[in-house]
PDBML (XML) file of the C-alpha atoms, coordinates in Angstrom:
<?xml version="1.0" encoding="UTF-8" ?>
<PDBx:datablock datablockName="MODEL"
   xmlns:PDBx="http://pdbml.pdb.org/schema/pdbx-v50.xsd"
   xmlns:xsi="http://www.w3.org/2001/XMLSchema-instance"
   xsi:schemaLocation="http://pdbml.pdb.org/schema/pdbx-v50.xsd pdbx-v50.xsd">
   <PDBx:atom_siteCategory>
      <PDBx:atom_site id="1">
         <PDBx:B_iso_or_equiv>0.00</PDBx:B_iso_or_equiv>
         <PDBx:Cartn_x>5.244</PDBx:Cartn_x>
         <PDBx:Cartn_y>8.626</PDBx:Cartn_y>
         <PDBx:Cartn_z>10.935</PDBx:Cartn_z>
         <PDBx:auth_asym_id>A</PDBx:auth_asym_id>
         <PDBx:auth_atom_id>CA</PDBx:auth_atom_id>
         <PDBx:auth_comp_id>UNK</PDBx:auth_comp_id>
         <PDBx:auth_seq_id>1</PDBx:auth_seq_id>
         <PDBx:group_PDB>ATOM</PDBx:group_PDB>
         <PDBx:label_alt_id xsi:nil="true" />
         <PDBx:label_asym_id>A</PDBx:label_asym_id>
         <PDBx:label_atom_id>CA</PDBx:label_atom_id>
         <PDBx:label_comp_id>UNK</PDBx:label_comp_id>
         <PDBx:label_entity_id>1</PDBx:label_entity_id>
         <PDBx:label_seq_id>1</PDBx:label_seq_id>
         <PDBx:occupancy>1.00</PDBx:occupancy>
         <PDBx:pdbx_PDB_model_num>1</PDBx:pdbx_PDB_model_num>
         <PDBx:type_symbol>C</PDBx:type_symbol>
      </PDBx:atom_site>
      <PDBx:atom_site id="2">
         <PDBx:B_iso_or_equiv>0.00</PDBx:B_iso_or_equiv>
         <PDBx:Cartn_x>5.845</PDBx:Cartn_x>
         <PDBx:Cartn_y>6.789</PDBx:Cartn_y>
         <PDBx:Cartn_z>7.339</PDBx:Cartn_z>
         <PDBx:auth_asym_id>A</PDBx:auth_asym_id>
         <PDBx:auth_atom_id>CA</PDBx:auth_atom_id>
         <PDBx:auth_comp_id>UNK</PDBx:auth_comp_id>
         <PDBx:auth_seq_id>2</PDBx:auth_seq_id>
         <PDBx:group_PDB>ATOM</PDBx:group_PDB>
         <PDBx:label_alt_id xsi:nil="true" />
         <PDBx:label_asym_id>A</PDBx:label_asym_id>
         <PDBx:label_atom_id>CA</PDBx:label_atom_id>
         <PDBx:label_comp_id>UNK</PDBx:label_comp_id>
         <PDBx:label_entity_id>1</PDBx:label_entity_id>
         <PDBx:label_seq_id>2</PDBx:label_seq_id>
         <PDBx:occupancy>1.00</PDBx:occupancy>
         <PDBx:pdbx_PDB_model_num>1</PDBx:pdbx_PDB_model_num>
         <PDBx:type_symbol>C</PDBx:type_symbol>
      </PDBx:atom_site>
      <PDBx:atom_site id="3">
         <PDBx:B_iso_or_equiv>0.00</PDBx:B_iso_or_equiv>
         <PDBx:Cartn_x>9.203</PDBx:Cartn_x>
         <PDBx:Cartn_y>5.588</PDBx:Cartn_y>
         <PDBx:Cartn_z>5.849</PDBx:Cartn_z>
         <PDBx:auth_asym_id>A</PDBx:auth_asym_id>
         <PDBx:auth_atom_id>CA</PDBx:auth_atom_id>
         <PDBx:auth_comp_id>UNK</PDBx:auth_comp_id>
         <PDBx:auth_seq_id>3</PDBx:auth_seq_id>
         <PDBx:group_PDB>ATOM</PDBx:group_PDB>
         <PDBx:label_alt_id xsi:nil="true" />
         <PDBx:label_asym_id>A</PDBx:label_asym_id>
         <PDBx:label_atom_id>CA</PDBx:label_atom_id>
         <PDBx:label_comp_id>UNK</PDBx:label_comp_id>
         <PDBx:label_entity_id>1</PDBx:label_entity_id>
         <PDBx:label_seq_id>3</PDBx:label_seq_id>
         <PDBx:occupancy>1.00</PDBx:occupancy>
         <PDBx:pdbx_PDB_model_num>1</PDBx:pdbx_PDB_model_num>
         <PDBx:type_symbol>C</PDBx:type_symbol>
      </PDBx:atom_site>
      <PDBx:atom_site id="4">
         <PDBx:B_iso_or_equiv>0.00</PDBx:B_iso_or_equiv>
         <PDBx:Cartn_x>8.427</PDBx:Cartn_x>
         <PDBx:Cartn_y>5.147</PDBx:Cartn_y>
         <PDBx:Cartn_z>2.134</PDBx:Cartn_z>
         <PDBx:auth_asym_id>A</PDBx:auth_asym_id>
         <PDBx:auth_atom_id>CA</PDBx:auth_atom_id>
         <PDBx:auth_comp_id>UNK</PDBx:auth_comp_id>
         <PDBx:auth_seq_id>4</PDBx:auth_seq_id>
         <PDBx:group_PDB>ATOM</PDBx:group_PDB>
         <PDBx:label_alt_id xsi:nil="true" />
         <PDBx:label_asym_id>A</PDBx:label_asym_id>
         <PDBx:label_atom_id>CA</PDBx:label_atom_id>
         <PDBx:label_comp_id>UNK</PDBx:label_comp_id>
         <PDBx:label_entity_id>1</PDBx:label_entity_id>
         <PDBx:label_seq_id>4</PDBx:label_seq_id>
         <PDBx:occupancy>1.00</PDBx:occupancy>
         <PDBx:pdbx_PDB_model_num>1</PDBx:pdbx_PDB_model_num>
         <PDBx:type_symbol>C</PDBx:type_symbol>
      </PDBx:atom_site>
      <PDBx:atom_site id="5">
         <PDBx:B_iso_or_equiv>0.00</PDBx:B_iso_or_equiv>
         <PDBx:Cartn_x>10.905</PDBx:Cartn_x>
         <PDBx:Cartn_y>3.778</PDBx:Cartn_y>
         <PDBx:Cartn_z>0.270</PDBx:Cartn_z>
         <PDBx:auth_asym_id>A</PDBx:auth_asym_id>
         <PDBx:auth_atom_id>CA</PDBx:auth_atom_id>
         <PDBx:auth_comp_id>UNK</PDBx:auth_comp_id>
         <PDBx:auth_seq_id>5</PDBx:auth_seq_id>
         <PDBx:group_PDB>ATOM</PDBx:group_PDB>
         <PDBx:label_alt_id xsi:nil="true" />
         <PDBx:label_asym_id>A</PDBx:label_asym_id>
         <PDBx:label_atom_id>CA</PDBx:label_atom_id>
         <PDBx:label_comp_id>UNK</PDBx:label_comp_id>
         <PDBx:label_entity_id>1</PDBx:label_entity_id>
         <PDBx:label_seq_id>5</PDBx:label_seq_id>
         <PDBx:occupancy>1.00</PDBx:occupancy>
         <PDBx:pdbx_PDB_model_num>1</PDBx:pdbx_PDB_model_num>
         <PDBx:type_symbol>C</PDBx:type_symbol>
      </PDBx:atom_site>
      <PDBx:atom_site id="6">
         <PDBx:B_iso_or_equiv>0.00</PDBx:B_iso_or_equiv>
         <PDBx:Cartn_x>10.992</PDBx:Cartn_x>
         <PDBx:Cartn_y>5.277</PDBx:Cartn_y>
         <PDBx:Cartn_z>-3.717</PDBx:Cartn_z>
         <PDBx:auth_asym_id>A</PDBx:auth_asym_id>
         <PDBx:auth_atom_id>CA</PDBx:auth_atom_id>
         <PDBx:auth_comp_id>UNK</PDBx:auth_comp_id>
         <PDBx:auth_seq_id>6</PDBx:auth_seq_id>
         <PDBx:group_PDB>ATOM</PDBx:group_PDB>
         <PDBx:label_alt_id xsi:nil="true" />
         <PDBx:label_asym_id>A</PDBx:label_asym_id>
         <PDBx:label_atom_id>CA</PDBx:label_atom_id>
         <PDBx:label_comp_id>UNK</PDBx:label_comp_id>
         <PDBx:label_entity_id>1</PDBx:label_entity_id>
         <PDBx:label_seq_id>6</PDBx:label_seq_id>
         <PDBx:occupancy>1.00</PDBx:occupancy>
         <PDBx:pdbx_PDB_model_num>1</PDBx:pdbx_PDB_model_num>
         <PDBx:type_symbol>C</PDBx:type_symbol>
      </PDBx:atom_site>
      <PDBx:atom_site id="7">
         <PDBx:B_iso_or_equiv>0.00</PDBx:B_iso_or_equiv>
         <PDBx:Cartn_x>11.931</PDBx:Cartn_x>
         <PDBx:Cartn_y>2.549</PDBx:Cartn_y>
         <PDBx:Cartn_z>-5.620</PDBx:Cartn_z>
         <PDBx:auth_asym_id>A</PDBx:auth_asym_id>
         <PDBx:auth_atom_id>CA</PDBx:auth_atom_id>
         <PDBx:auth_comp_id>UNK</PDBx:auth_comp_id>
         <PDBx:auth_seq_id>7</PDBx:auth_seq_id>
         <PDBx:group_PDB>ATOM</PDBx:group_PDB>
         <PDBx:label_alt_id xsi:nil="true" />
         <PDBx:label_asym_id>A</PDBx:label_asym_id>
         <PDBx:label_atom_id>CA</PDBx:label_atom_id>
         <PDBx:label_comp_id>UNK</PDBx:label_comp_id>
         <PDBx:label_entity_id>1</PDBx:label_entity_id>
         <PDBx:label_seq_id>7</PDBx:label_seq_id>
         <PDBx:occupancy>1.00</PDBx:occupancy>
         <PDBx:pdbx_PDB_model_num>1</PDBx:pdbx_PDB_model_num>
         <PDBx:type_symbol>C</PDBx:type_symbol>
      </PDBx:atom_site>
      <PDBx:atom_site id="8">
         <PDBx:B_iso_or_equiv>0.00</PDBx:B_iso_or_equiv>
         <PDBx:Cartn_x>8.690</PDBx:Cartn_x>
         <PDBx:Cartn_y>-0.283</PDBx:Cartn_y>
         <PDBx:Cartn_z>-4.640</PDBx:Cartn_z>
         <PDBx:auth_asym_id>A</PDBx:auth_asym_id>
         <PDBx:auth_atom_id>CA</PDBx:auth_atom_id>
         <PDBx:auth_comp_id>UNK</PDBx:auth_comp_id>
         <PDBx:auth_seq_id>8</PDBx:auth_seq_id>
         <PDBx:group_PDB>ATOM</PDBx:group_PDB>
         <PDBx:label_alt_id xsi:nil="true" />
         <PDBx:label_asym_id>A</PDBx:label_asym_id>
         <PDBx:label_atom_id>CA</PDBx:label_atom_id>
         <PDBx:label_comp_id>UNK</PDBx:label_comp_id>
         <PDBx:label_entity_id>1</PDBx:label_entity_id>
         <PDBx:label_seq_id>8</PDBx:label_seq_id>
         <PDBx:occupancy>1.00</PDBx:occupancy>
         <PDBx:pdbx_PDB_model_num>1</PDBx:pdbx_PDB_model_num>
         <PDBx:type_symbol>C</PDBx:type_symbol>
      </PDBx:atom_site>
      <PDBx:atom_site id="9">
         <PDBx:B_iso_or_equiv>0.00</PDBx:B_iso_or_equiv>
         <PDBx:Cartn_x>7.791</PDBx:Cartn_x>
         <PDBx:Cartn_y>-2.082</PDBx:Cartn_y>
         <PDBx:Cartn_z>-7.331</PDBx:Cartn_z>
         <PDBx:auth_asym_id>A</PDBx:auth_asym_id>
         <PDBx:auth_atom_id>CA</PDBx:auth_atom_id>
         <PDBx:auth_comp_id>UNK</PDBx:auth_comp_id>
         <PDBx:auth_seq_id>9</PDBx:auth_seq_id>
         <PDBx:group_PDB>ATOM</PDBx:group_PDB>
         <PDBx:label_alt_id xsi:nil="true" />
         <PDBx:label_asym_id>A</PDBx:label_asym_id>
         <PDBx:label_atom_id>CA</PDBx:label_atom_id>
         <PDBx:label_comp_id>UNK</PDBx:label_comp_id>
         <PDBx:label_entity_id>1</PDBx:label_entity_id>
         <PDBx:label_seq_id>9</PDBx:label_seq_id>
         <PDBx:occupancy>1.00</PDBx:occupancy>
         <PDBx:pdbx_PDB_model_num>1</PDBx:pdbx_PDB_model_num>
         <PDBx:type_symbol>C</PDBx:type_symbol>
      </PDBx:atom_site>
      <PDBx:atom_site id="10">
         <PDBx:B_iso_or_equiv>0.00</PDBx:B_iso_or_equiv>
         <PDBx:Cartn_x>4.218</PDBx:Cartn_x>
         <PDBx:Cartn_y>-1.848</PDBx:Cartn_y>
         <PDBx:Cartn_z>-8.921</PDBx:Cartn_z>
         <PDBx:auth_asym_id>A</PDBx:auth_asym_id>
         <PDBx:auth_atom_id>CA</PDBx:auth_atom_id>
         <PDBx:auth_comp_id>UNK</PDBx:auth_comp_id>
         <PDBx:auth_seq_id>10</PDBx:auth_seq_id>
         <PDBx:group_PDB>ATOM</PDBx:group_PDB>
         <PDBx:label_alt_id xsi:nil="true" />
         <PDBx:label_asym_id>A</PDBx:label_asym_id>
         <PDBx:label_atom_id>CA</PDBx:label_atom_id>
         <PDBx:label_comp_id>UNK</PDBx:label_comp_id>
         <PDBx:label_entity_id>1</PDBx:label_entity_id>
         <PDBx:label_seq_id>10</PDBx:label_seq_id>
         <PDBx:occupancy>1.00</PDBx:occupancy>
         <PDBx:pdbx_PDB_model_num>1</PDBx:pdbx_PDB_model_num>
         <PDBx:type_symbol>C</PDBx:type_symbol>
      </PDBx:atom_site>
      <PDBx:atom_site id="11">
         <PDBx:B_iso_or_equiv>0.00</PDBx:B_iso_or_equiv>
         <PDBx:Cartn_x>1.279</PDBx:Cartn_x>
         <PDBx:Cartn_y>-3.597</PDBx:Cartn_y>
         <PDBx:Cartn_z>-7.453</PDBx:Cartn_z>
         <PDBx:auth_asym_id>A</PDBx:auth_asym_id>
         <PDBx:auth_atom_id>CA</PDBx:auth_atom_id>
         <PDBx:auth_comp_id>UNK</PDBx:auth_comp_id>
         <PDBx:auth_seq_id>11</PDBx:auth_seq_id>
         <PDBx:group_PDB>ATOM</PDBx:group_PDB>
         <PDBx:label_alt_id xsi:nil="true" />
         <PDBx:label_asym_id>A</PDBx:label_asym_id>
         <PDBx:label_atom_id>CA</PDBx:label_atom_id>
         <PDBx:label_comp_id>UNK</PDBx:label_comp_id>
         <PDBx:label_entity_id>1</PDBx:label_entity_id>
         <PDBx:label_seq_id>11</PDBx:label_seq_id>
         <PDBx:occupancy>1.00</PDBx:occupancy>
         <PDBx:pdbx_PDB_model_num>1</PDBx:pdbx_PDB_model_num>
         <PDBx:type_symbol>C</PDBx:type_symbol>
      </PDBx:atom_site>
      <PDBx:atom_site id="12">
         <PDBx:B_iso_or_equiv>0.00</PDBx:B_iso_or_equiv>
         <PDBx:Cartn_x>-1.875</PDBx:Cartn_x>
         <PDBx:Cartn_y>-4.836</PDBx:Cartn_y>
         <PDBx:Cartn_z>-9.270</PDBx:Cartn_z>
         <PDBx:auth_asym_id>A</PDBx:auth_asym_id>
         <PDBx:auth_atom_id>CA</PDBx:auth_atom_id>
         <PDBx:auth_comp_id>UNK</PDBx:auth_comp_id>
         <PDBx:auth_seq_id>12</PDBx:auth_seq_id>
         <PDBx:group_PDB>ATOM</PDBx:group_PDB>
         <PDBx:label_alt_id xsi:nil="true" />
         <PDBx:label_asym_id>A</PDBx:label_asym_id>
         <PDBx:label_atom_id>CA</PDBx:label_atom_id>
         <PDBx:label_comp_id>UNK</PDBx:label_comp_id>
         <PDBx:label_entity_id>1</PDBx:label_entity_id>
         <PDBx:label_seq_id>12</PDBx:label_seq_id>
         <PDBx:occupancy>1.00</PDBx:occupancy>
         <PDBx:pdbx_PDB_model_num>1</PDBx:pdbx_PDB_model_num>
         <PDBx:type_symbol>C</PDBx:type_symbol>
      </PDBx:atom_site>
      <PDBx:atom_site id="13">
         <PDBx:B_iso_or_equiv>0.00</PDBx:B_iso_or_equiv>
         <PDBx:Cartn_x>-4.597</PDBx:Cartn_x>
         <PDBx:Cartn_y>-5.088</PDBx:Cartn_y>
         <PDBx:Cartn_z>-6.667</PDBx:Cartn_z>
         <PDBx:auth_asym_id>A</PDBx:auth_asym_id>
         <PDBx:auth_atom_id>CA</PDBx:auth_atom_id>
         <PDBx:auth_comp_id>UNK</PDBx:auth_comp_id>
         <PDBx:auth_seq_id>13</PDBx:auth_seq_id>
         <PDBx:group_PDB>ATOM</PDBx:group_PDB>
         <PDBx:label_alt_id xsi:nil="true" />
         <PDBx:label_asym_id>A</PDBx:label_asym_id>
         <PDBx:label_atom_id>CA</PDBx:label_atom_id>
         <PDBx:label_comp_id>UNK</PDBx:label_comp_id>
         <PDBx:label_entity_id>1</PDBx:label_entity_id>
         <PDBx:label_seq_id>13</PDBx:label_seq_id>
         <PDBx:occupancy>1.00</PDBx:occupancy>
         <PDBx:pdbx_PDB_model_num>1</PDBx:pdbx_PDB_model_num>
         <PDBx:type_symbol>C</PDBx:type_symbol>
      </PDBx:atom_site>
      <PDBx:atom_site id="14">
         <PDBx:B_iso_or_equiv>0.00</PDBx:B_iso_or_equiv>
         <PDBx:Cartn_x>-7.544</PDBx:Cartn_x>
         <PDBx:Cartn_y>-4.074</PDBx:Cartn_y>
         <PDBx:Cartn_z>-5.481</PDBx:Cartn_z>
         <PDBx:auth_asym_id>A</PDBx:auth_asym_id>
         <PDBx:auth_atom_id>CA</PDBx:auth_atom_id>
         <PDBx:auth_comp_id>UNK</PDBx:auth_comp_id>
         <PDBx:auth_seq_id>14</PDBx:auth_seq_id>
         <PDBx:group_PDB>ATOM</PDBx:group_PDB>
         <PDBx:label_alt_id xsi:nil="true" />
         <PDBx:label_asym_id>A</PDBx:label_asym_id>
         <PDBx:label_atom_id>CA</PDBx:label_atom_id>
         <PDBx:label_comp_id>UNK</PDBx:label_comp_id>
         <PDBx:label_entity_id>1</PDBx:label_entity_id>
         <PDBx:label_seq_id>14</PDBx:label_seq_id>
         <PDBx:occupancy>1.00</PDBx:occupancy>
         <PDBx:pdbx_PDB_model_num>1</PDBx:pdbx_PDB_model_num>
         <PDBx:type_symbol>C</PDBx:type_symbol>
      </PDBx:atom_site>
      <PDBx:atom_site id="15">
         <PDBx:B_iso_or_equiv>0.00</PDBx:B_iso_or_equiv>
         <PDBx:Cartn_x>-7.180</PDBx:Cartn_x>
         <PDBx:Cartn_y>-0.403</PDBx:Cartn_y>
         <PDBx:Cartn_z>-3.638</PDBx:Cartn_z>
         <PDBx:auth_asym_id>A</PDBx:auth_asym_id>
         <PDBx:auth_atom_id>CA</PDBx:auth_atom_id>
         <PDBx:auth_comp_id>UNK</PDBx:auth_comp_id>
         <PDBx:auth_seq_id>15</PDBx:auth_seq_id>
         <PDBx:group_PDB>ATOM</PDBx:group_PDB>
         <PDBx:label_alt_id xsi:nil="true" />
         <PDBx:label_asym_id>A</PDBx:label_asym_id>
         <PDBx:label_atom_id>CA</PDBx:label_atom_id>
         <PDBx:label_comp_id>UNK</PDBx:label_comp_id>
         <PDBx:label_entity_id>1</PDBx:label_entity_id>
         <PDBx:label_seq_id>15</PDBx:label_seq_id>
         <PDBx:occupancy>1.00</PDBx:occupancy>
         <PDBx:pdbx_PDB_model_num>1</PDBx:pdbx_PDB_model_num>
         <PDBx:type_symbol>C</PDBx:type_symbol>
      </PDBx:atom_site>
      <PDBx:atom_site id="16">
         <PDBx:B_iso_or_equiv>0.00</PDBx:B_iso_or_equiv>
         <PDBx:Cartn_x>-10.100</PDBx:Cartn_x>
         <PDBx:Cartn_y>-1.121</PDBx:Cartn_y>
         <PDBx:Cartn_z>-1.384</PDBx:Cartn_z>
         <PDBx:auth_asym_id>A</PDBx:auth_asym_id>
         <PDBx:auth_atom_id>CA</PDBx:auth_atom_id>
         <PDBx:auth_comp_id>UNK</PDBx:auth_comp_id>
         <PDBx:auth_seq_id>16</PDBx:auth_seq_id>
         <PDBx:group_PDB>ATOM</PDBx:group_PDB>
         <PDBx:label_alt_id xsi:nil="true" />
         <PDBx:label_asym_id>A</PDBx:label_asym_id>
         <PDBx:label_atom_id>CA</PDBx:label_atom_id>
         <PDBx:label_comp_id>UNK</PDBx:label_comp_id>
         <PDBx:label_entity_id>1</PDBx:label_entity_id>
         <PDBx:label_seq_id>16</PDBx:label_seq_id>
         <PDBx:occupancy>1.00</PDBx:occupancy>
         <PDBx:pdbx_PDB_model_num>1</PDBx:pdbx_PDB_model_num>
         <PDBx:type_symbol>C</PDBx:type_symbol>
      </PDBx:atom_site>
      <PDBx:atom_site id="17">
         <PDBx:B_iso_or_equiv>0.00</PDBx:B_iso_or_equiv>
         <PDBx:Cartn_x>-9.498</PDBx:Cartn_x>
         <PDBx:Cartn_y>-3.634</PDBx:Cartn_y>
         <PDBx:Cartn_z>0.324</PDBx:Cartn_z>
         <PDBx:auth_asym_id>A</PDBx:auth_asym_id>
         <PDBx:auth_atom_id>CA</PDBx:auth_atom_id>
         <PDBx:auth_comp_id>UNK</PDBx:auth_comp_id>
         <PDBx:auth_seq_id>17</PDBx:auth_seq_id>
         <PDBx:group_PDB>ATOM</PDBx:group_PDB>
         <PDBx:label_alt_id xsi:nil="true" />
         <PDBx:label_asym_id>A</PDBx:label_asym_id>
         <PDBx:label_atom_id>CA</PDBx:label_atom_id>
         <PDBx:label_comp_id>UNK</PDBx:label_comp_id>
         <PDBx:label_entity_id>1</PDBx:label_entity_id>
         <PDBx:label_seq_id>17</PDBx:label_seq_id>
         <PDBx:occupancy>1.00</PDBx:occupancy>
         <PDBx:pdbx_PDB_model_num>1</PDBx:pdbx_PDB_model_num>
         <PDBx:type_symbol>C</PDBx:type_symbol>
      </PDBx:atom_site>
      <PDBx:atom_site id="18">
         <PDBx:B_iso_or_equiv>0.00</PDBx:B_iso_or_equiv>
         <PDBx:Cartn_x>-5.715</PDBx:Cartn_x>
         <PDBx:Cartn_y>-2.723</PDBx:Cartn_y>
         <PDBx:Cartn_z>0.733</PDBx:Cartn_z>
         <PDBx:auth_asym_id>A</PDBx:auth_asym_id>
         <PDBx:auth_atom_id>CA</PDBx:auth_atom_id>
         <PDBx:auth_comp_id>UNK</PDBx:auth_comp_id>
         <PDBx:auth_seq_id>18</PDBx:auth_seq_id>
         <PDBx:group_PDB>ATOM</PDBx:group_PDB>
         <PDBx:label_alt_id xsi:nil="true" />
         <PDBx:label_asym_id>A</PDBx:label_asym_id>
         <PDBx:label_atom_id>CA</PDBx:label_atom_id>
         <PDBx:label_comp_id>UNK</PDBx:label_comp_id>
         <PDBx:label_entity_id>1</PDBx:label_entity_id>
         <PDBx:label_seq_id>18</PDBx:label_seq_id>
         <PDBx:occupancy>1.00</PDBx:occupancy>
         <PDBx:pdbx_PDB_model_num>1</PDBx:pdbx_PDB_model_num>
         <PDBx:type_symbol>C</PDBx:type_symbol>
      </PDBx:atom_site>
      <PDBx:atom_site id="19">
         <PDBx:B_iso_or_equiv>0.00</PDBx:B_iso_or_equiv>
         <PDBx:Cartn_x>-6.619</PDBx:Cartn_x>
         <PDBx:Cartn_y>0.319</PDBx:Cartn_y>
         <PDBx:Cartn_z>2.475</PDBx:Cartn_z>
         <PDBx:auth_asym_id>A</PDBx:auth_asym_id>
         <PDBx:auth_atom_id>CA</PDBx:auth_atom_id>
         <PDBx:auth_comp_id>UNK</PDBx:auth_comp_id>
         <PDBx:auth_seq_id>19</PDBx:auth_seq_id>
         <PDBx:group_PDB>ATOM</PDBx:group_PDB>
         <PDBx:label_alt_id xsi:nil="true" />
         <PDBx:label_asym_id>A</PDBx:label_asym_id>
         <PDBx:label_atom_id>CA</PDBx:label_atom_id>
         <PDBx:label_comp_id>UNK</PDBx:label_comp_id>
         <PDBx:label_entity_id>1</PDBx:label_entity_id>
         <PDBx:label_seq_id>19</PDBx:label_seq_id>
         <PDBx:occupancy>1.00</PDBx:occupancy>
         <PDBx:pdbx_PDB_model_num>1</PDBx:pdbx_PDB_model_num>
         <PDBx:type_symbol>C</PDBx:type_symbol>
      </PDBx:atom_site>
      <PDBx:atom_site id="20">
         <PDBx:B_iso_or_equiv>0.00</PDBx:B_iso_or_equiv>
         <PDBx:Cartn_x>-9.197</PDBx:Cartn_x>
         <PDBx:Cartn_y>-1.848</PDBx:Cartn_y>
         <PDBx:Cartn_z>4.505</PDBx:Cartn_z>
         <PDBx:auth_asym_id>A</PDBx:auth_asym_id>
         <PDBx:auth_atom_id>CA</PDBx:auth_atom_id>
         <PDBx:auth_comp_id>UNK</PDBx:auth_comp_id>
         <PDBx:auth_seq_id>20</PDBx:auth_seq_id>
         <PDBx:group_PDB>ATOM</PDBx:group_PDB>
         <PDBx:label_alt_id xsi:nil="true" />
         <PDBx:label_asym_id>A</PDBx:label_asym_id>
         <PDBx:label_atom_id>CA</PDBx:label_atom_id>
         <PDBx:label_comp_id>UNK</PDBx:label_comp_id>
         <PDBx:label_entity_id>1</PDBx:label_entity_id>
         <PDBx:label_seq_id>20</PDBx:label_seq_id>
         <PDBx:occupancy>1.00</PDBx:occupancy>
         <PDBx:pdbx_PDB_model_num>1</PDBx:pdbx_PDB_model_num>
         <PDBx:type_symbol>C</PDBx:type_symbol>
      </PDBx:atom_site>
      <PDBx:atom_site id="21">
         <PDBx:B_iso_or_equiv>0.00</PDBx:B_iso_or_equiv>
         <PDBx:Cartn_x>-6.187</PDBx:Cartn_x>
         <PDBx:Cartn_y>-4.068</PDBx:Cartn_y>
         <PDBx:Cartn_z>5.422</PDBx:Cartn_z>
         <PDBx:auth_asym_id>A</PDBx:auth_asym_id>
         <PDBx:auth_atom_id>CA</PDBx:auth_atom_id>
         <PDBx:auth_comp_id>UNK</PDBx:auth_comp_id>
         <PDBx:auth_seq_id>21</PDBx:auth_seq_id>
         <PDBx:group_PDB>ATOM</PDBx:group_PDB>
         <PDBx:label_alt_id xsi:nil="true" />
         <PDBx:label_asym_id>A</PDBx:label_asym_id>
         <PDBx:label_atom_id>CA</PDBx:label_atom_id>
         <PDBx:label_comp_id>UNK</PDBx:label_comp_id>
         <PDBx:label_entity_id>1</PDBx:label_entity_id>
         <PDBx:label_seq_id>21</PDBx:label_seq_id>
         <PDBx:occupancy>1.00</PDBx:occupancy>
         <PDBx:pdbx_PDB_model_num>1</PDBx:pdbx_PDB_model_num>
         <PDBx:type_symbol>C</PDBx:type_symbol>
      </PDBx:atom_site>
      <PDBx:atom_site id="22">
         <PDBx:B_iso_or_equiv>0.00</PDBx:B_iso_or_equiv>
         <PDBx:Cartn_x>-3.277</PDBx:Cartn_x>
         <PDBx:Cartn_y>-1.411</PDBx:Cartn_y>
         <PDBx:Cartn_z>6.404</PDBx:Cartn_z>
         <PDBx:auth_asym_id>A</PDBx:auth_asym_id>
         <PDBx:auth_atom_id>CA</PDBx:auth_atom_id>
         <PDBx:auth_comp_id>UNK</PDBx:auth_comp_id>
         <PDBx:auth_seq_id>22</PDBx:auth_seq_id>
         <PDBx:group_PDB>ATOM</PDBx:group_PDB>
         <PDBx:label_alt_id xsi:nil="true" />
         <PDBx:label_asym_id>A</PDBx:label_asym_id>
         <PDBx:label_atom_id>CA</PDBx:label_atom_id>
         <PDBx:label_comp_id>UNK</PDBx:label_comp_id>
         <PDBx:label_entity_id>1</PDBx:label_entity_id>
         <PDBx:label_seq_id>22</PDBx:label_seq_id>
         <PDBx:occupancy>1.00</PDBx:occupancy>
         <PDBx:pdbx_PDB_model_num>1</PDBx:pdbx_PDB_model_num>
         <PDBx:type_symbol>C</PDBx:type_symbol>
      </PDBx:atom_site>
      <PDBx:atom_site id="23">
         <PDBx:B_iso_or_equiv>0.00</PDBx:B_iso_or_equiv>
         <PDBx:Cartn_x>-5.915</PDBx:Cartn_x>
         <PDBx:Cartn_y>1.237</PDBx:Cartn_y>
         <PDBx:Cartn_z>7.784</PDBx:Cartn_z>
         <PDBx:auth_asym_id>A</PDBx:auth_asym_id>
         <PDBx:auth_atom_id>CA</PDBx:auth_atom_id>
         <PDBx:auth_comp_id>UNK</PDBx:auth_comp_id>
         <PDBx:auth_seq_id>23</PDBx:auth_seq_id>
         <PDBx:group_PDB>ATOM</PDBx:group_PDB>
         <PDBx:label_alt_id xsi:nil="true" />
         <PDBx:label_asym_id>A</PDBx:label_asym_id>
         <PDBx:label_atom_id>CA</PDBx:label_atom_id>
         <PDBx:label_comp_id>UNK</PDBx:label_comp_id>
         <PDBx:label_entity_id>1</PDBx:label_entity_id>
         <PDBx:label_seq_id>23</PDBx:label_seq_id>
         <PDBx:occupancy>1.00</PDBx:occupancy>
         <PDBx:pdbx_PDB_model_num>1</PDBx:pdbx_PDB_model_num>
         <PDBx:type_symbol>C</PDBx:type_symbol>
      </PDBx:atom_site>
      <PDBx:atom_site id="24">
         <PDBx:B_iso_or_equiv>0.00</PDBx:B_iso_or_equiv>
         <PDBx:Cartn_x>-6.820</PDBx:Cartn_x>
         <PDBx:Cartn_y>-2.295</PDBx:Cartn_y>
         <PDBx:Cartn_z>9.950</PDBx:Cartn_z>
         <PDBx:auth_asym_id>A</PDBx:auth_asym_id>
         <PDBx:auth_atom_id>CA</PDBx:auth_atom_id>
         <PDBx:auth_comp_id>UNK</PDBx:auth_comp_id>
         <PDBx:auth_seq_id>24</PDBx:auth_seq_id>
         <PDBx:group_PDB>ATOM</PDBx:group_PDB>
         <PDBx:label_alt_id xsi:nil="true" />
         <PDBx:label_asym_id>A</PDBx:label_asym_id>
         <PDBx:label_atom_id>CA</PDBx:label_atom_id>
         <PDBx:label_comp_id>UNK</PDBx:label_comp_id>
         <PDBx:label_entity_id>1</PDBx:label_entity_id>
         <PDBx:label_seq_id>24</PDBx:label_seq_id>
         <PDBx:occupancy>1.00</PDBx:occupancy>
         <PDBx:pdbx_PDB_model_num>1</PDBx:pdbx_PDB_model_num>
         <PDBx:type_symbol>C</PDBx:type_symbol>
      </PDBx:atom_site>
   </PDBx:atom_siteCategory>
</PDBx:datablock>
């Protein structure tokens, strides 16, 4: 299940390995 709150604040990062780490 997910829980995402509206209001996060923007991110600059690199989408890859973000999804590498959380799919981890």
């Amino acid at each position: 299940t997910t829980a995402l709150a509206g209001n996060c604040s923007p991110l600059l990062a690199d989408p890859q390995l973000l999804s590498r780490a959380i799919g981890n």
